[in-house]
PDB file of N, CA and C in Angstrom:
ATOM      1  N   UNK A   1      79.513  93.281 107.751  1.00  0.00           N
ATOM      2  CA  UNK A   1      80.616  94.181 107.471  1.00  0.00           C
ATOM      3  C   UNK A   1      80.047  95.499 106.932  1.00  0.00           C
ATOM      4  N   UNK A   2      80.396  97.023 107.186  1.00  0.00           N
ATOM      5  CA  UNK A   2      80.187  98.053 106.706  1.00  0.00           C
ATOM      6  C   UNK A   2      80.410  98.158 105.408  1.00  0.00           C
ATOM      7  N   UNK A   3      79.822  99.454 104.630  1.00  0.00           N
ATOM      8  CA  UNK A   3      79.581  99.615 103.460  1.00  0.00           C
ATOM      9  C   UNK A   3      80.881 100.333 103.197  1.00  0.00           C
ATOM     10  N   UNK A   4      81.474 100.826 102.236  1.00  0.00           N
ATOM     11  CA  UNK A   4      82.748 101.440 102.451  1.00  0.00           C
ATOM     12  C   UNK A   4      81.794 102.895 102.425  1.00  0.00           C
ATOM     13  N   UNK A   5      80.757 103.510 102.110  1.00  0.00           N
ATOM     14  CA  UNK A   5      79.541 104.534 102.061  1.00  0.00           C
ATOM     15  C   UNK A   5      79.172 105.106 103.791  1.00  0.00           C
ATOM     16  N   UNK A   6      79.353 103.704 104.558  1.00  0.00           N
ATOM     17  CA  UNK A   6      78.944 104.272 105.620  1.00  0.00           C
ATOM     18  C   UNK A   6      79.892 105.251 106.840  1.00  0.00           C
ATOM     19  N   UNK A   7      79.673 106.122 107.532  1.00  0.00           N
ATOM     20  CA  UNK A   7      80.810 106.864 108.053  1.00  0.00           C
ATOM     21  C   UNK A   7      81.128 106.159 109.668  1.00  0.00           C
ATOM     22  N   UNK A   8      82.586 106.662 109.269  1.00  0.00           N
ATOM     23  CA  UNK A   8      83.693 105.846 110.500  1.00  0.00           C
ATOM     24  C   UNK A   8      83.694 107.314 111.687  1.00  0.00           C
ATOM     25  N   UNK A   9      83.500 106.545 112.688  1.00  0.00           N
ATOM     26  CA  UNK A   9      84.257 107.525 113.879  1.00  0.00           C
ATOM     27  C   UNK A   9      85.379 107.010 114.175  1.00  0.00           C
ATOM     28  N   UNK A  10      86.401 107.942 114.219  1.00  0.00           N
ATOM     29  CA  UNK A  10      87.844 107.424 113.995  1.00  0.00           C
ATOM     30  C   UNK A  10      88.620 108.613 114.754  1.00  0.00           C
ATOM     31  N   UNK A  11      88.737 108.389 116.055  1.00  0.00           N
ATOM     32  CA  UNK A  11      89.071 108.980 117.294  1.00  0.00           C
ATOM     33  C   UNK A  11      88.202 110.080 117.660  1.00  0.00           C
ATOM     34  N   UNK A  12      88.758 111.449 117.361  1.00  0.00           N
ATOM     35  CA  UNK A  12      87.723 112.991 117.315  1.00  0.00           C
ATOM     36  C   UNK A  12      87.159 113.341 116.149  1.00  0.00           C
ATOM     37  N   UNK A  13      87.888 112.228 114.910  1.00  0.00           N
ATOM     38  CA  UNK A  13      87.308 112.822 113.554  1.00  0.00           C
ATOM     39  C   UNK A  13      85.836 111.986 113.117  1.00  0.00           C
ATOM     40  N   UNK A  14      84.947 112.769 112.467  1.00  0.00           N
ATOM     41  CA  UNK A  14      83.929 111.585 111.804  1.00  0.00           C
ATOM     42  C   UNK A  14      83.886 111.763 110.378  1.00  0.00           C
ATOM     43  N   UNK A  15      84.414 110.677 109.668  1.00  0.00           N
ATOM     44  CA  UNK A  15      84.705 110.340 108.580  1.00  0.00           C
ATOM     45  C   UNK A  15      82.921 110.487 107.891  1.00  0.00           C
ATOM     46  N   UNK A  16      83.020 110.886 106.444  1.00  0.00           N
ATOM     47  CA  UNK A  16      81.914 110.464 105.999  1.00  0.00           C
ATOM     48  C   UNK A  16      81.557 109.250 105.461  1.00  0.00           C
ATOM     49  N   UNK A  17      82.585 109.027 104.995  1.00  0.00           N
ATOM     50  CA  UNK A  17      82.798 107.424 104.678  1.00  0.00           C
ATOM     51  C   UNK A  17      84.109 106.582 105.142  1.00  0.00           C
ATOM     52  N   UNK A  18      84.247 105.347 104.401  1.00  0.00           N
ATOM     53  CA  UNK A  18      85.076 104.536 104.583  1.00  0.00           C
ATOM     54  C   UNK A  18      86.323 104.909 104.015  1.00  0.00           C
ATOM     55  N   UNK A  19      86.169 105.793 103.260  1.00  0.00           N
ATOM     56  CA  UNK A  19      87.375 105.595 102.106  1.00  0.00           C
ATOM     57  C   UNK A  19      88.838 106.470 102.335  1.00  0.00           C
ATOM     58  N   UNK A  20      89.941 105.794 102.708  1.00  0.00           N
ATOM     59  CA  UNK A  20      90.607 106.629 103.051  1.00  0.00           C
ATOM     60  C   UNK A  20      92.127 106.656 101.974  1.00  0.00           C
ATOM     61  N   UNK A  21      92.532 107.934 101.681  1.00  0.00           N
ATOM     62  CA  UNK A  21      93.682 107.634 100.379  1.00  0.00           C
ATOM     63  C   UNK A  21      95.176 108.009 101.132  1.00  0.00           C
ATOM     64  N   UNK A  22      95.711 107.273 100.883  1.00  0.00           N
ATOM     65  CA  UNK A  22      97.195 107.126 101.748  1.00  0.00           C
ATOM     66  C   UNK A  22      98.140 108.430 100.889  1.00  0.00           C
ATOM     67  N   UNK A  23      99.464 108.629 101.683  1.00  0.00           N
ATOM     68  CA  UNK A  23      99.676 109.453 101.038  1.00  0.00           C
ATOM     69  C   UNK A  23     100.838 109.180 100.285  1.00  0.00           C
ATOM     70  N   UNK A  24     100.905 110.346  99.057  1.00  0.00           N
ATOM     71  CA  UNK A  24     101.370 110.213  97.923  1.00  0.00           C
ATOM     72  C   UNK A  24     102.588 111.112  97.989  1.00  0.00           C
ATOM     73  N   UNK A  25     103.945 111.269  97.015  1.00  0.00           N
ATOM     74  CA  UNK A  25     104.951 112.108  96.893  1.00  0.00           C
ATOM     75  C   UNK A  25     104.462 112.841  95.014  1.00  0.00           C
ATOM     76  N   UNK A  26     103.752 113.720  95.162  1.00  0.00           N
ATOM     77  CA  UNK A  26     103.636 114.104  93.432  1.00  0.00           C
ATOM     78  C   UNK A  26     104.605 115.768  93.406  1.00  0.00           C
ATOM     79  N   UNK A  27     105.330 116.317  94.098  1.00  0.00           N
ATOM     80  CA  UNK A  27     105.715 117.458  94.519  1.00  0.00           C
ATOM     81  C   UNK A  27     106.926 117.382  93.760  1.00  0.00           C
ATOM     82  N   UNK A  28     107.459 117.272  92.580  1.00  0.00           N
ATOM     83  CA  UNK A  28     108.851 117.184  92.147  1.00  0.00           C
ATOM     84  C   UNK A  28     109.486 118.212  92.202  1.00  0.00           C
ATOM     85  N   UNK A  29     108.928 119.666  92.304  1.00  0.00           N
ATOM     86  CA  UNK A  29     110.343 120.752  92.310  1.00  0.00           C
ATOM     87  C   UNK A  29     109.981 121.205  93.850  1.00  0.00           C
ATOM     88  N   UNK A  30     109.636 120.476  95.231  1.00  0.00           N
ATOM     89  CA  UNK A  30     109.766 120.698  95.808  1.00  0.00           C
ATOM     90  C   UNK A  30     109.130 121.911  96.528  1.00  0.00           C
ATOM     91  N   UNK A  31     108.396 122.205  96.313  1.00  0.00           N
ATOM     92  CA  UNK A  31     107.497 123.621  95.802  1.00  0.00           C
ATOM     93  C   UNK A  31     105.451 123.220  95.892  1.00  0.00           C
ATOM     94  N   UNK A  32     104.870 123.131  97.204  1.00  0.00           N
ATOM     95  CA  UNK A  32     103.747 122.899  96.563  1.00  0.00           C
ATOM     96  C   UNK A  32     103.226 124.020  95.493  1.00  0.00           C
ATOM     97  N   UNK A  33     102.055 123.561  94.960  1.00  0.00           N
ATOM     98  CA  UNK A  33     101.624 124.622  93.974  1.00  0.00           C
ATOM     99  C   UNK A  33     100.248 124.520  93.441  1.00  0.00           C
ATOM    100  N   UNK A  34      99.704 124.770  92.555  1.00  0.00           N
ATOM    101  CA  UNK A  34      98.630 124.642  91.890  1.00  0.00           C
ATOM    102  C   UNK A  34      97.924 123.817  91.633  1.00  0.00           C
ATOM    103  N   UNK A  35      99.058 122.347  91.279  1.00  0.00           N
ATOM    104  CA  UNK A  35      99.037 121.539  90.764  1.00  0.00           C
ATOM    105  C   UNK A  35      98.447 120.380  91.747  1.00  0.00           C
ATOM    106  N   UNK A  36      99.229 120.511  92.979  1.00  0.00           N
ATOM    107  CA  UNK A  36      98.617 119.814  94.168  1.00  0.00           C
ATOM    108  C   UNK A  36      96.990 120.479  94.328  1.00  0.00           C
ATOM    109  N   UNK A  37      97.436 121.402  94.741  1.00  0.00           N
ATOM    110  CA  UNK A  37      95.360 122.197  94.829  1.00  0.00           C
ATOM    111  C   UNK A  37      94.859 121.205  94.071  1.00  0.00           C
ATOM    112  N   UNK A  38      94.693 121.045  92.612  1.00  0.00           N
ATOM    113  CA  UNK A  38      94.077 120.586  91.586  1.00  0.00           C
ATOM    114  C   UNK A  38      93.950 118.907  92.098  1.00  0.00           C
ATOM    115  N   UNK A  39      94.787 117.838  92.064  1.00  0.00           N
ATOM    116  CA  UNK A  39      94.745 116.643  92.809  1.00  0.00           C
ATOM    117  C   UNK A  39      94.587 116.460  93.905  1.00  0.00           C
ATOM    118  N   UNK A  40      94.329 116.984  94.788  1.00  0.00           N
ATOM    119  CA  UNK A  40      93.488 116.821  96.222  1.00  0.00           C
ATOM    120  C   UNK A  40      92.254 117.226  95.895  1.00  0.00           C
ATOM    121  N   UNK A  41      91.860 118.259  95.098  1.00  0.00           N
ATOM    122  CA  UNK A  41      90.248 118.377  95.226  1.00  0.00           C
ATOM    123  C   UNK A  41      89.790 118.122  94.236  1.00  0.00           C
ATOM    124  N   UNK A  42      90.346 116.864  93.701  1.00  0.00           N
ATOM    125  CA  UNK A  42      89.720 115.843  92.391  1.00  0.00           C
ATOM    126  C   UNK A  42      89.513 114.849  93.434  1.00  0.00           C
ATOM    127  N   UNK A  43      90.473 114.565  94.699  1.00  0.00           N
ATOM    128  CA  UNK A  43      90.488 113.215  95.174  1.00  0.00           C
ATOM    129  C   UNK A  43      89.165 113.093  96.510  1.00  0.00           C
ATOM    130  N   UNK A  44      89.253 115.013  96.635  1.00  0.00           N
ATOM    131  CA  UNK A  44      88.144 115.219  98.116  1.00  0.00           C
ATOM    132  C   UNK A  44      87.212 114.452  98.047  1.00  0.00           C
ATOM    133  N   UNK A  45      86.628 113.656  97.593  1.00  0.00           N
ATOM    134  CA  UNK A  45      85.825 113.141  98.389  1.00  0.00           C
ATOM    135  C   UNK A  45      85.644 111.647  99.156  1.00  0.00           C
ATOM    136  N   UNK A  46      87.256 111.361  99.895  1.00  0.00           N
ATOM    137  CA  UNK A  46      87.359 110.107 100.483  1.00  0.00           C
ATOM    138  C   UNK A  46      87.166 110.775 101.794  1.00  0.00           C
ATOM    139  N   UNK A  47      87.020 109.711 102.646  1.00  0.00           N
ATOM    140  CA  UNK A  47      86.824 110.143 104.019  1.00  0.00           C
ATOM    141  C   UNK A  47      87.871 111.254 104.738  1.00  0.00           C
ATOM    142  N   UNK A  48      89.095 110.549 104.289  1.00  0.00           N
ATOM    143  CA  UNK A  48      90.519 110.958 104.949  1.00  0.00           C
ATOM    144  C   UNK A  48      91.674 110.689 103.821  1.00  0.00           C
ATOM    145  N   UNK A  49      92.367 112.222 103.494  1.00  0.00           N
ATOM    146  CA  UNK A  49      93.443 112.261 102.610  1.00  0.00           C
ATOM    147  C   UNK A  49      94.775 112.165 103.316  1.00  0.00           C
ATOM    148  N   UNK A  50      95.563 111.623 103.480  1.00  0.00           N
ATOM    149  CA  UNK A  50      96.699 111.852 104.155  1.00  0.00           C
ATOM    150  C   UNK A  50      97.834 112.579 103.410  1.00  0.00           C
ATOM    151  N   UNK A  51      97.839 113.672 103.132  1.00  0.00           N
ATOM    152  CA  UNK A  51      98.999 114.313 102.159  1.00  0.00           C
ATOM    153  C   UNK A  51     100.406 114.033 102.339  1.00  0.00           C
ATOM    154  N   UNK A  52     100.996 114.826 101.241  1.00  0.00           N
ATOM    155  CA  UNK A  52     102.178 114.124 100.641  1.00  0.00           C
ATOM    156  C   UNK A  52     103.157 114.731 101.341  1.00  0.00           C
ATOM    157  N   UNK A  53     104.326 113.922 101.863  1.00  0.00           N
ATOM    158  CA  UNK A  53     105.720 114.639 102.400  1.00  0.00           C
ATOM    159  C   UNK A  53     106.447 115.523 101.910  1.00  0.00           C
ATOM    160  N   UNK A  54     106.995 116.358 102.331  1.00  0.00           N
ATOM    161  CA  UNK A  54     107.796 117.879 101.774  1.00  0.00           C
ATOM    162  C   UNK A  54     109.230 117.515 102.320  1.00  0.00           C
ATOM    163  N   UNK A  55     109.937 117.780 101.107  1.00  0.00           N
ATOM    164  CA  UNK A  55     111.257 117.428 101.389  1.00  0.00           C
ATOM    165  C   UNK A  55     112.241 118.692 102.020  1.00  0.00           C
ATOM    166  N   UNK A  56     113.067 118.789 102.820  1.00  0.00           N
ATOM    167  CA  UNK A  56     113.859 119.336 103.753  1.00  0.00           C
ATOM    168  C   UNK A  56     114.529 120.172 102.387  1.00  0.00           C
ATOM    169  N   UNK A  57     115.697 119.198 102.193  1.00  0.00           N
ATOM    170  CA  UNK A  57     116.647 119.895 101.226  1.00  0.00           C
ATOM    171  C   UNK A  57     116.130 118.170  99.776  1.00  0.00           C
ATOM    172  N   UNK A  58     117.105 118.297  99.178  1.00  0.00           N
ATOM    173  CA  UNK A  58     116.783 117.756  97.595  1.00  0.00           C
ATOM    174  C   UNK A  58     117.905 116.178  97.923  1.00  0.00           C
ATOM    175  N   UNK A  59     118.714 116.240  98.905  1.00  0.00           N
ATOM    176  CA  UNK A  59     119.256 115.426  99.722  1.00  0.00           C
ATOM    177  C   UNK A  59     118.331 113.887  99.676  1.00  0.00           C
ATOM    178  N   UNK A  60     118.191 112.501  99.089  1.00  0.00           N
ATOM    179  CA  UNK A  60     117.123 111.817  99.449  1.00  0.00           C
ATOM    180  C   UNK A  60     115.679 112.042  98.515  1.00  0.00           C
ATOM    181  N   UNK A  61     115.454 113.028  97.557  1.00  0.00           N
ATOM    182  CA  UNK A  61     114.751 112.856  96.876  1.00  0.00           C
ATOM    183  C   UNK A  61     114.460 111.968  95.641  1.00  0.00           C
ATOM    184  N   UNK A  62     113.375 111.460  95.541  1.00  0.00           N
ATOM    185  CA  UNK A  62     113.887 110.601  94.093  1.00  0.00           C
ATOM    186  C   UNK A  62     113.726 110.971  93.143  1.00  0.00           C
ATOM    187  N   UNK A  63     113.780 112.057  92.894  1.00  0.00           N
ATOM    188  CA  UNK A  63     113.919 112.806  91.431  1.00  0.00           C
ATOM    189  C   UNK A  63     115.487 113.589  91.497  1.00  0.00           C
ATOM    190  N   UNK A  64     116.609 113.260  91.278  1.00  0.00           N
ATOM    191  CA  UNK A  64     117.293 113.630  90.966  1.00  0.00           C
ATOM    192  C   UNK A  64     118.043 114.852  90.283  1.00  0.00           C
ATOM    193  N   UNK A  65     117.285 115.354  89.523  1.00  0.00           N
ATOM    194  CA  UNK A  65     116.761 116.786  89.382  1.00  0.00           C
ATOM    195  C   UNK A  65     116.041 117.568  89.730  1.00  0.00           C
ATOM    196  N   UNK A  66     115.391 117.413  90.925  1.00  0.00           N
ATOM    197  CA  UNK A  66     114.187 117.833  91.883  1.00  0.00           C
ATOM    198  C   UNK A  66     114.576 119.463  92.165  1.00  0.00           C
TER     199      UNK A  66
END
């Protein structure tokens, strides 16, 4: 079995490693910002980040005060 260290070819992309981080909702006023910058490039160094969904309207959000 691979190392989670060793890199994936994973269609056109080549991963450097194994490690891949699913994605997350941290966006509460709906608004990316700074704050995202700052937690993605604490998290850069998995193979593959899948970022977080952006909400349309506030309709379906789970922050209620969003």
């Amino acid at each position: 079995m691979p190392s989670f260290s060793t890199p994936l070819q994973l269609g056109p992309l080549l991963l450097k490693n194994r490690v891949i981080m699913s994605s997350l909702t941290r966006d509460r006023n709906l608004v990316p910002g700074p704050l995202q910058v700052e937690y993605y490039t604490q998290r850069a160094g998995a193979g593959l980040i899948l970022t977080e969904g952006t909400m349309i309207e506030k309709v379906g959000s789970e922050w209620s005060n969003a």
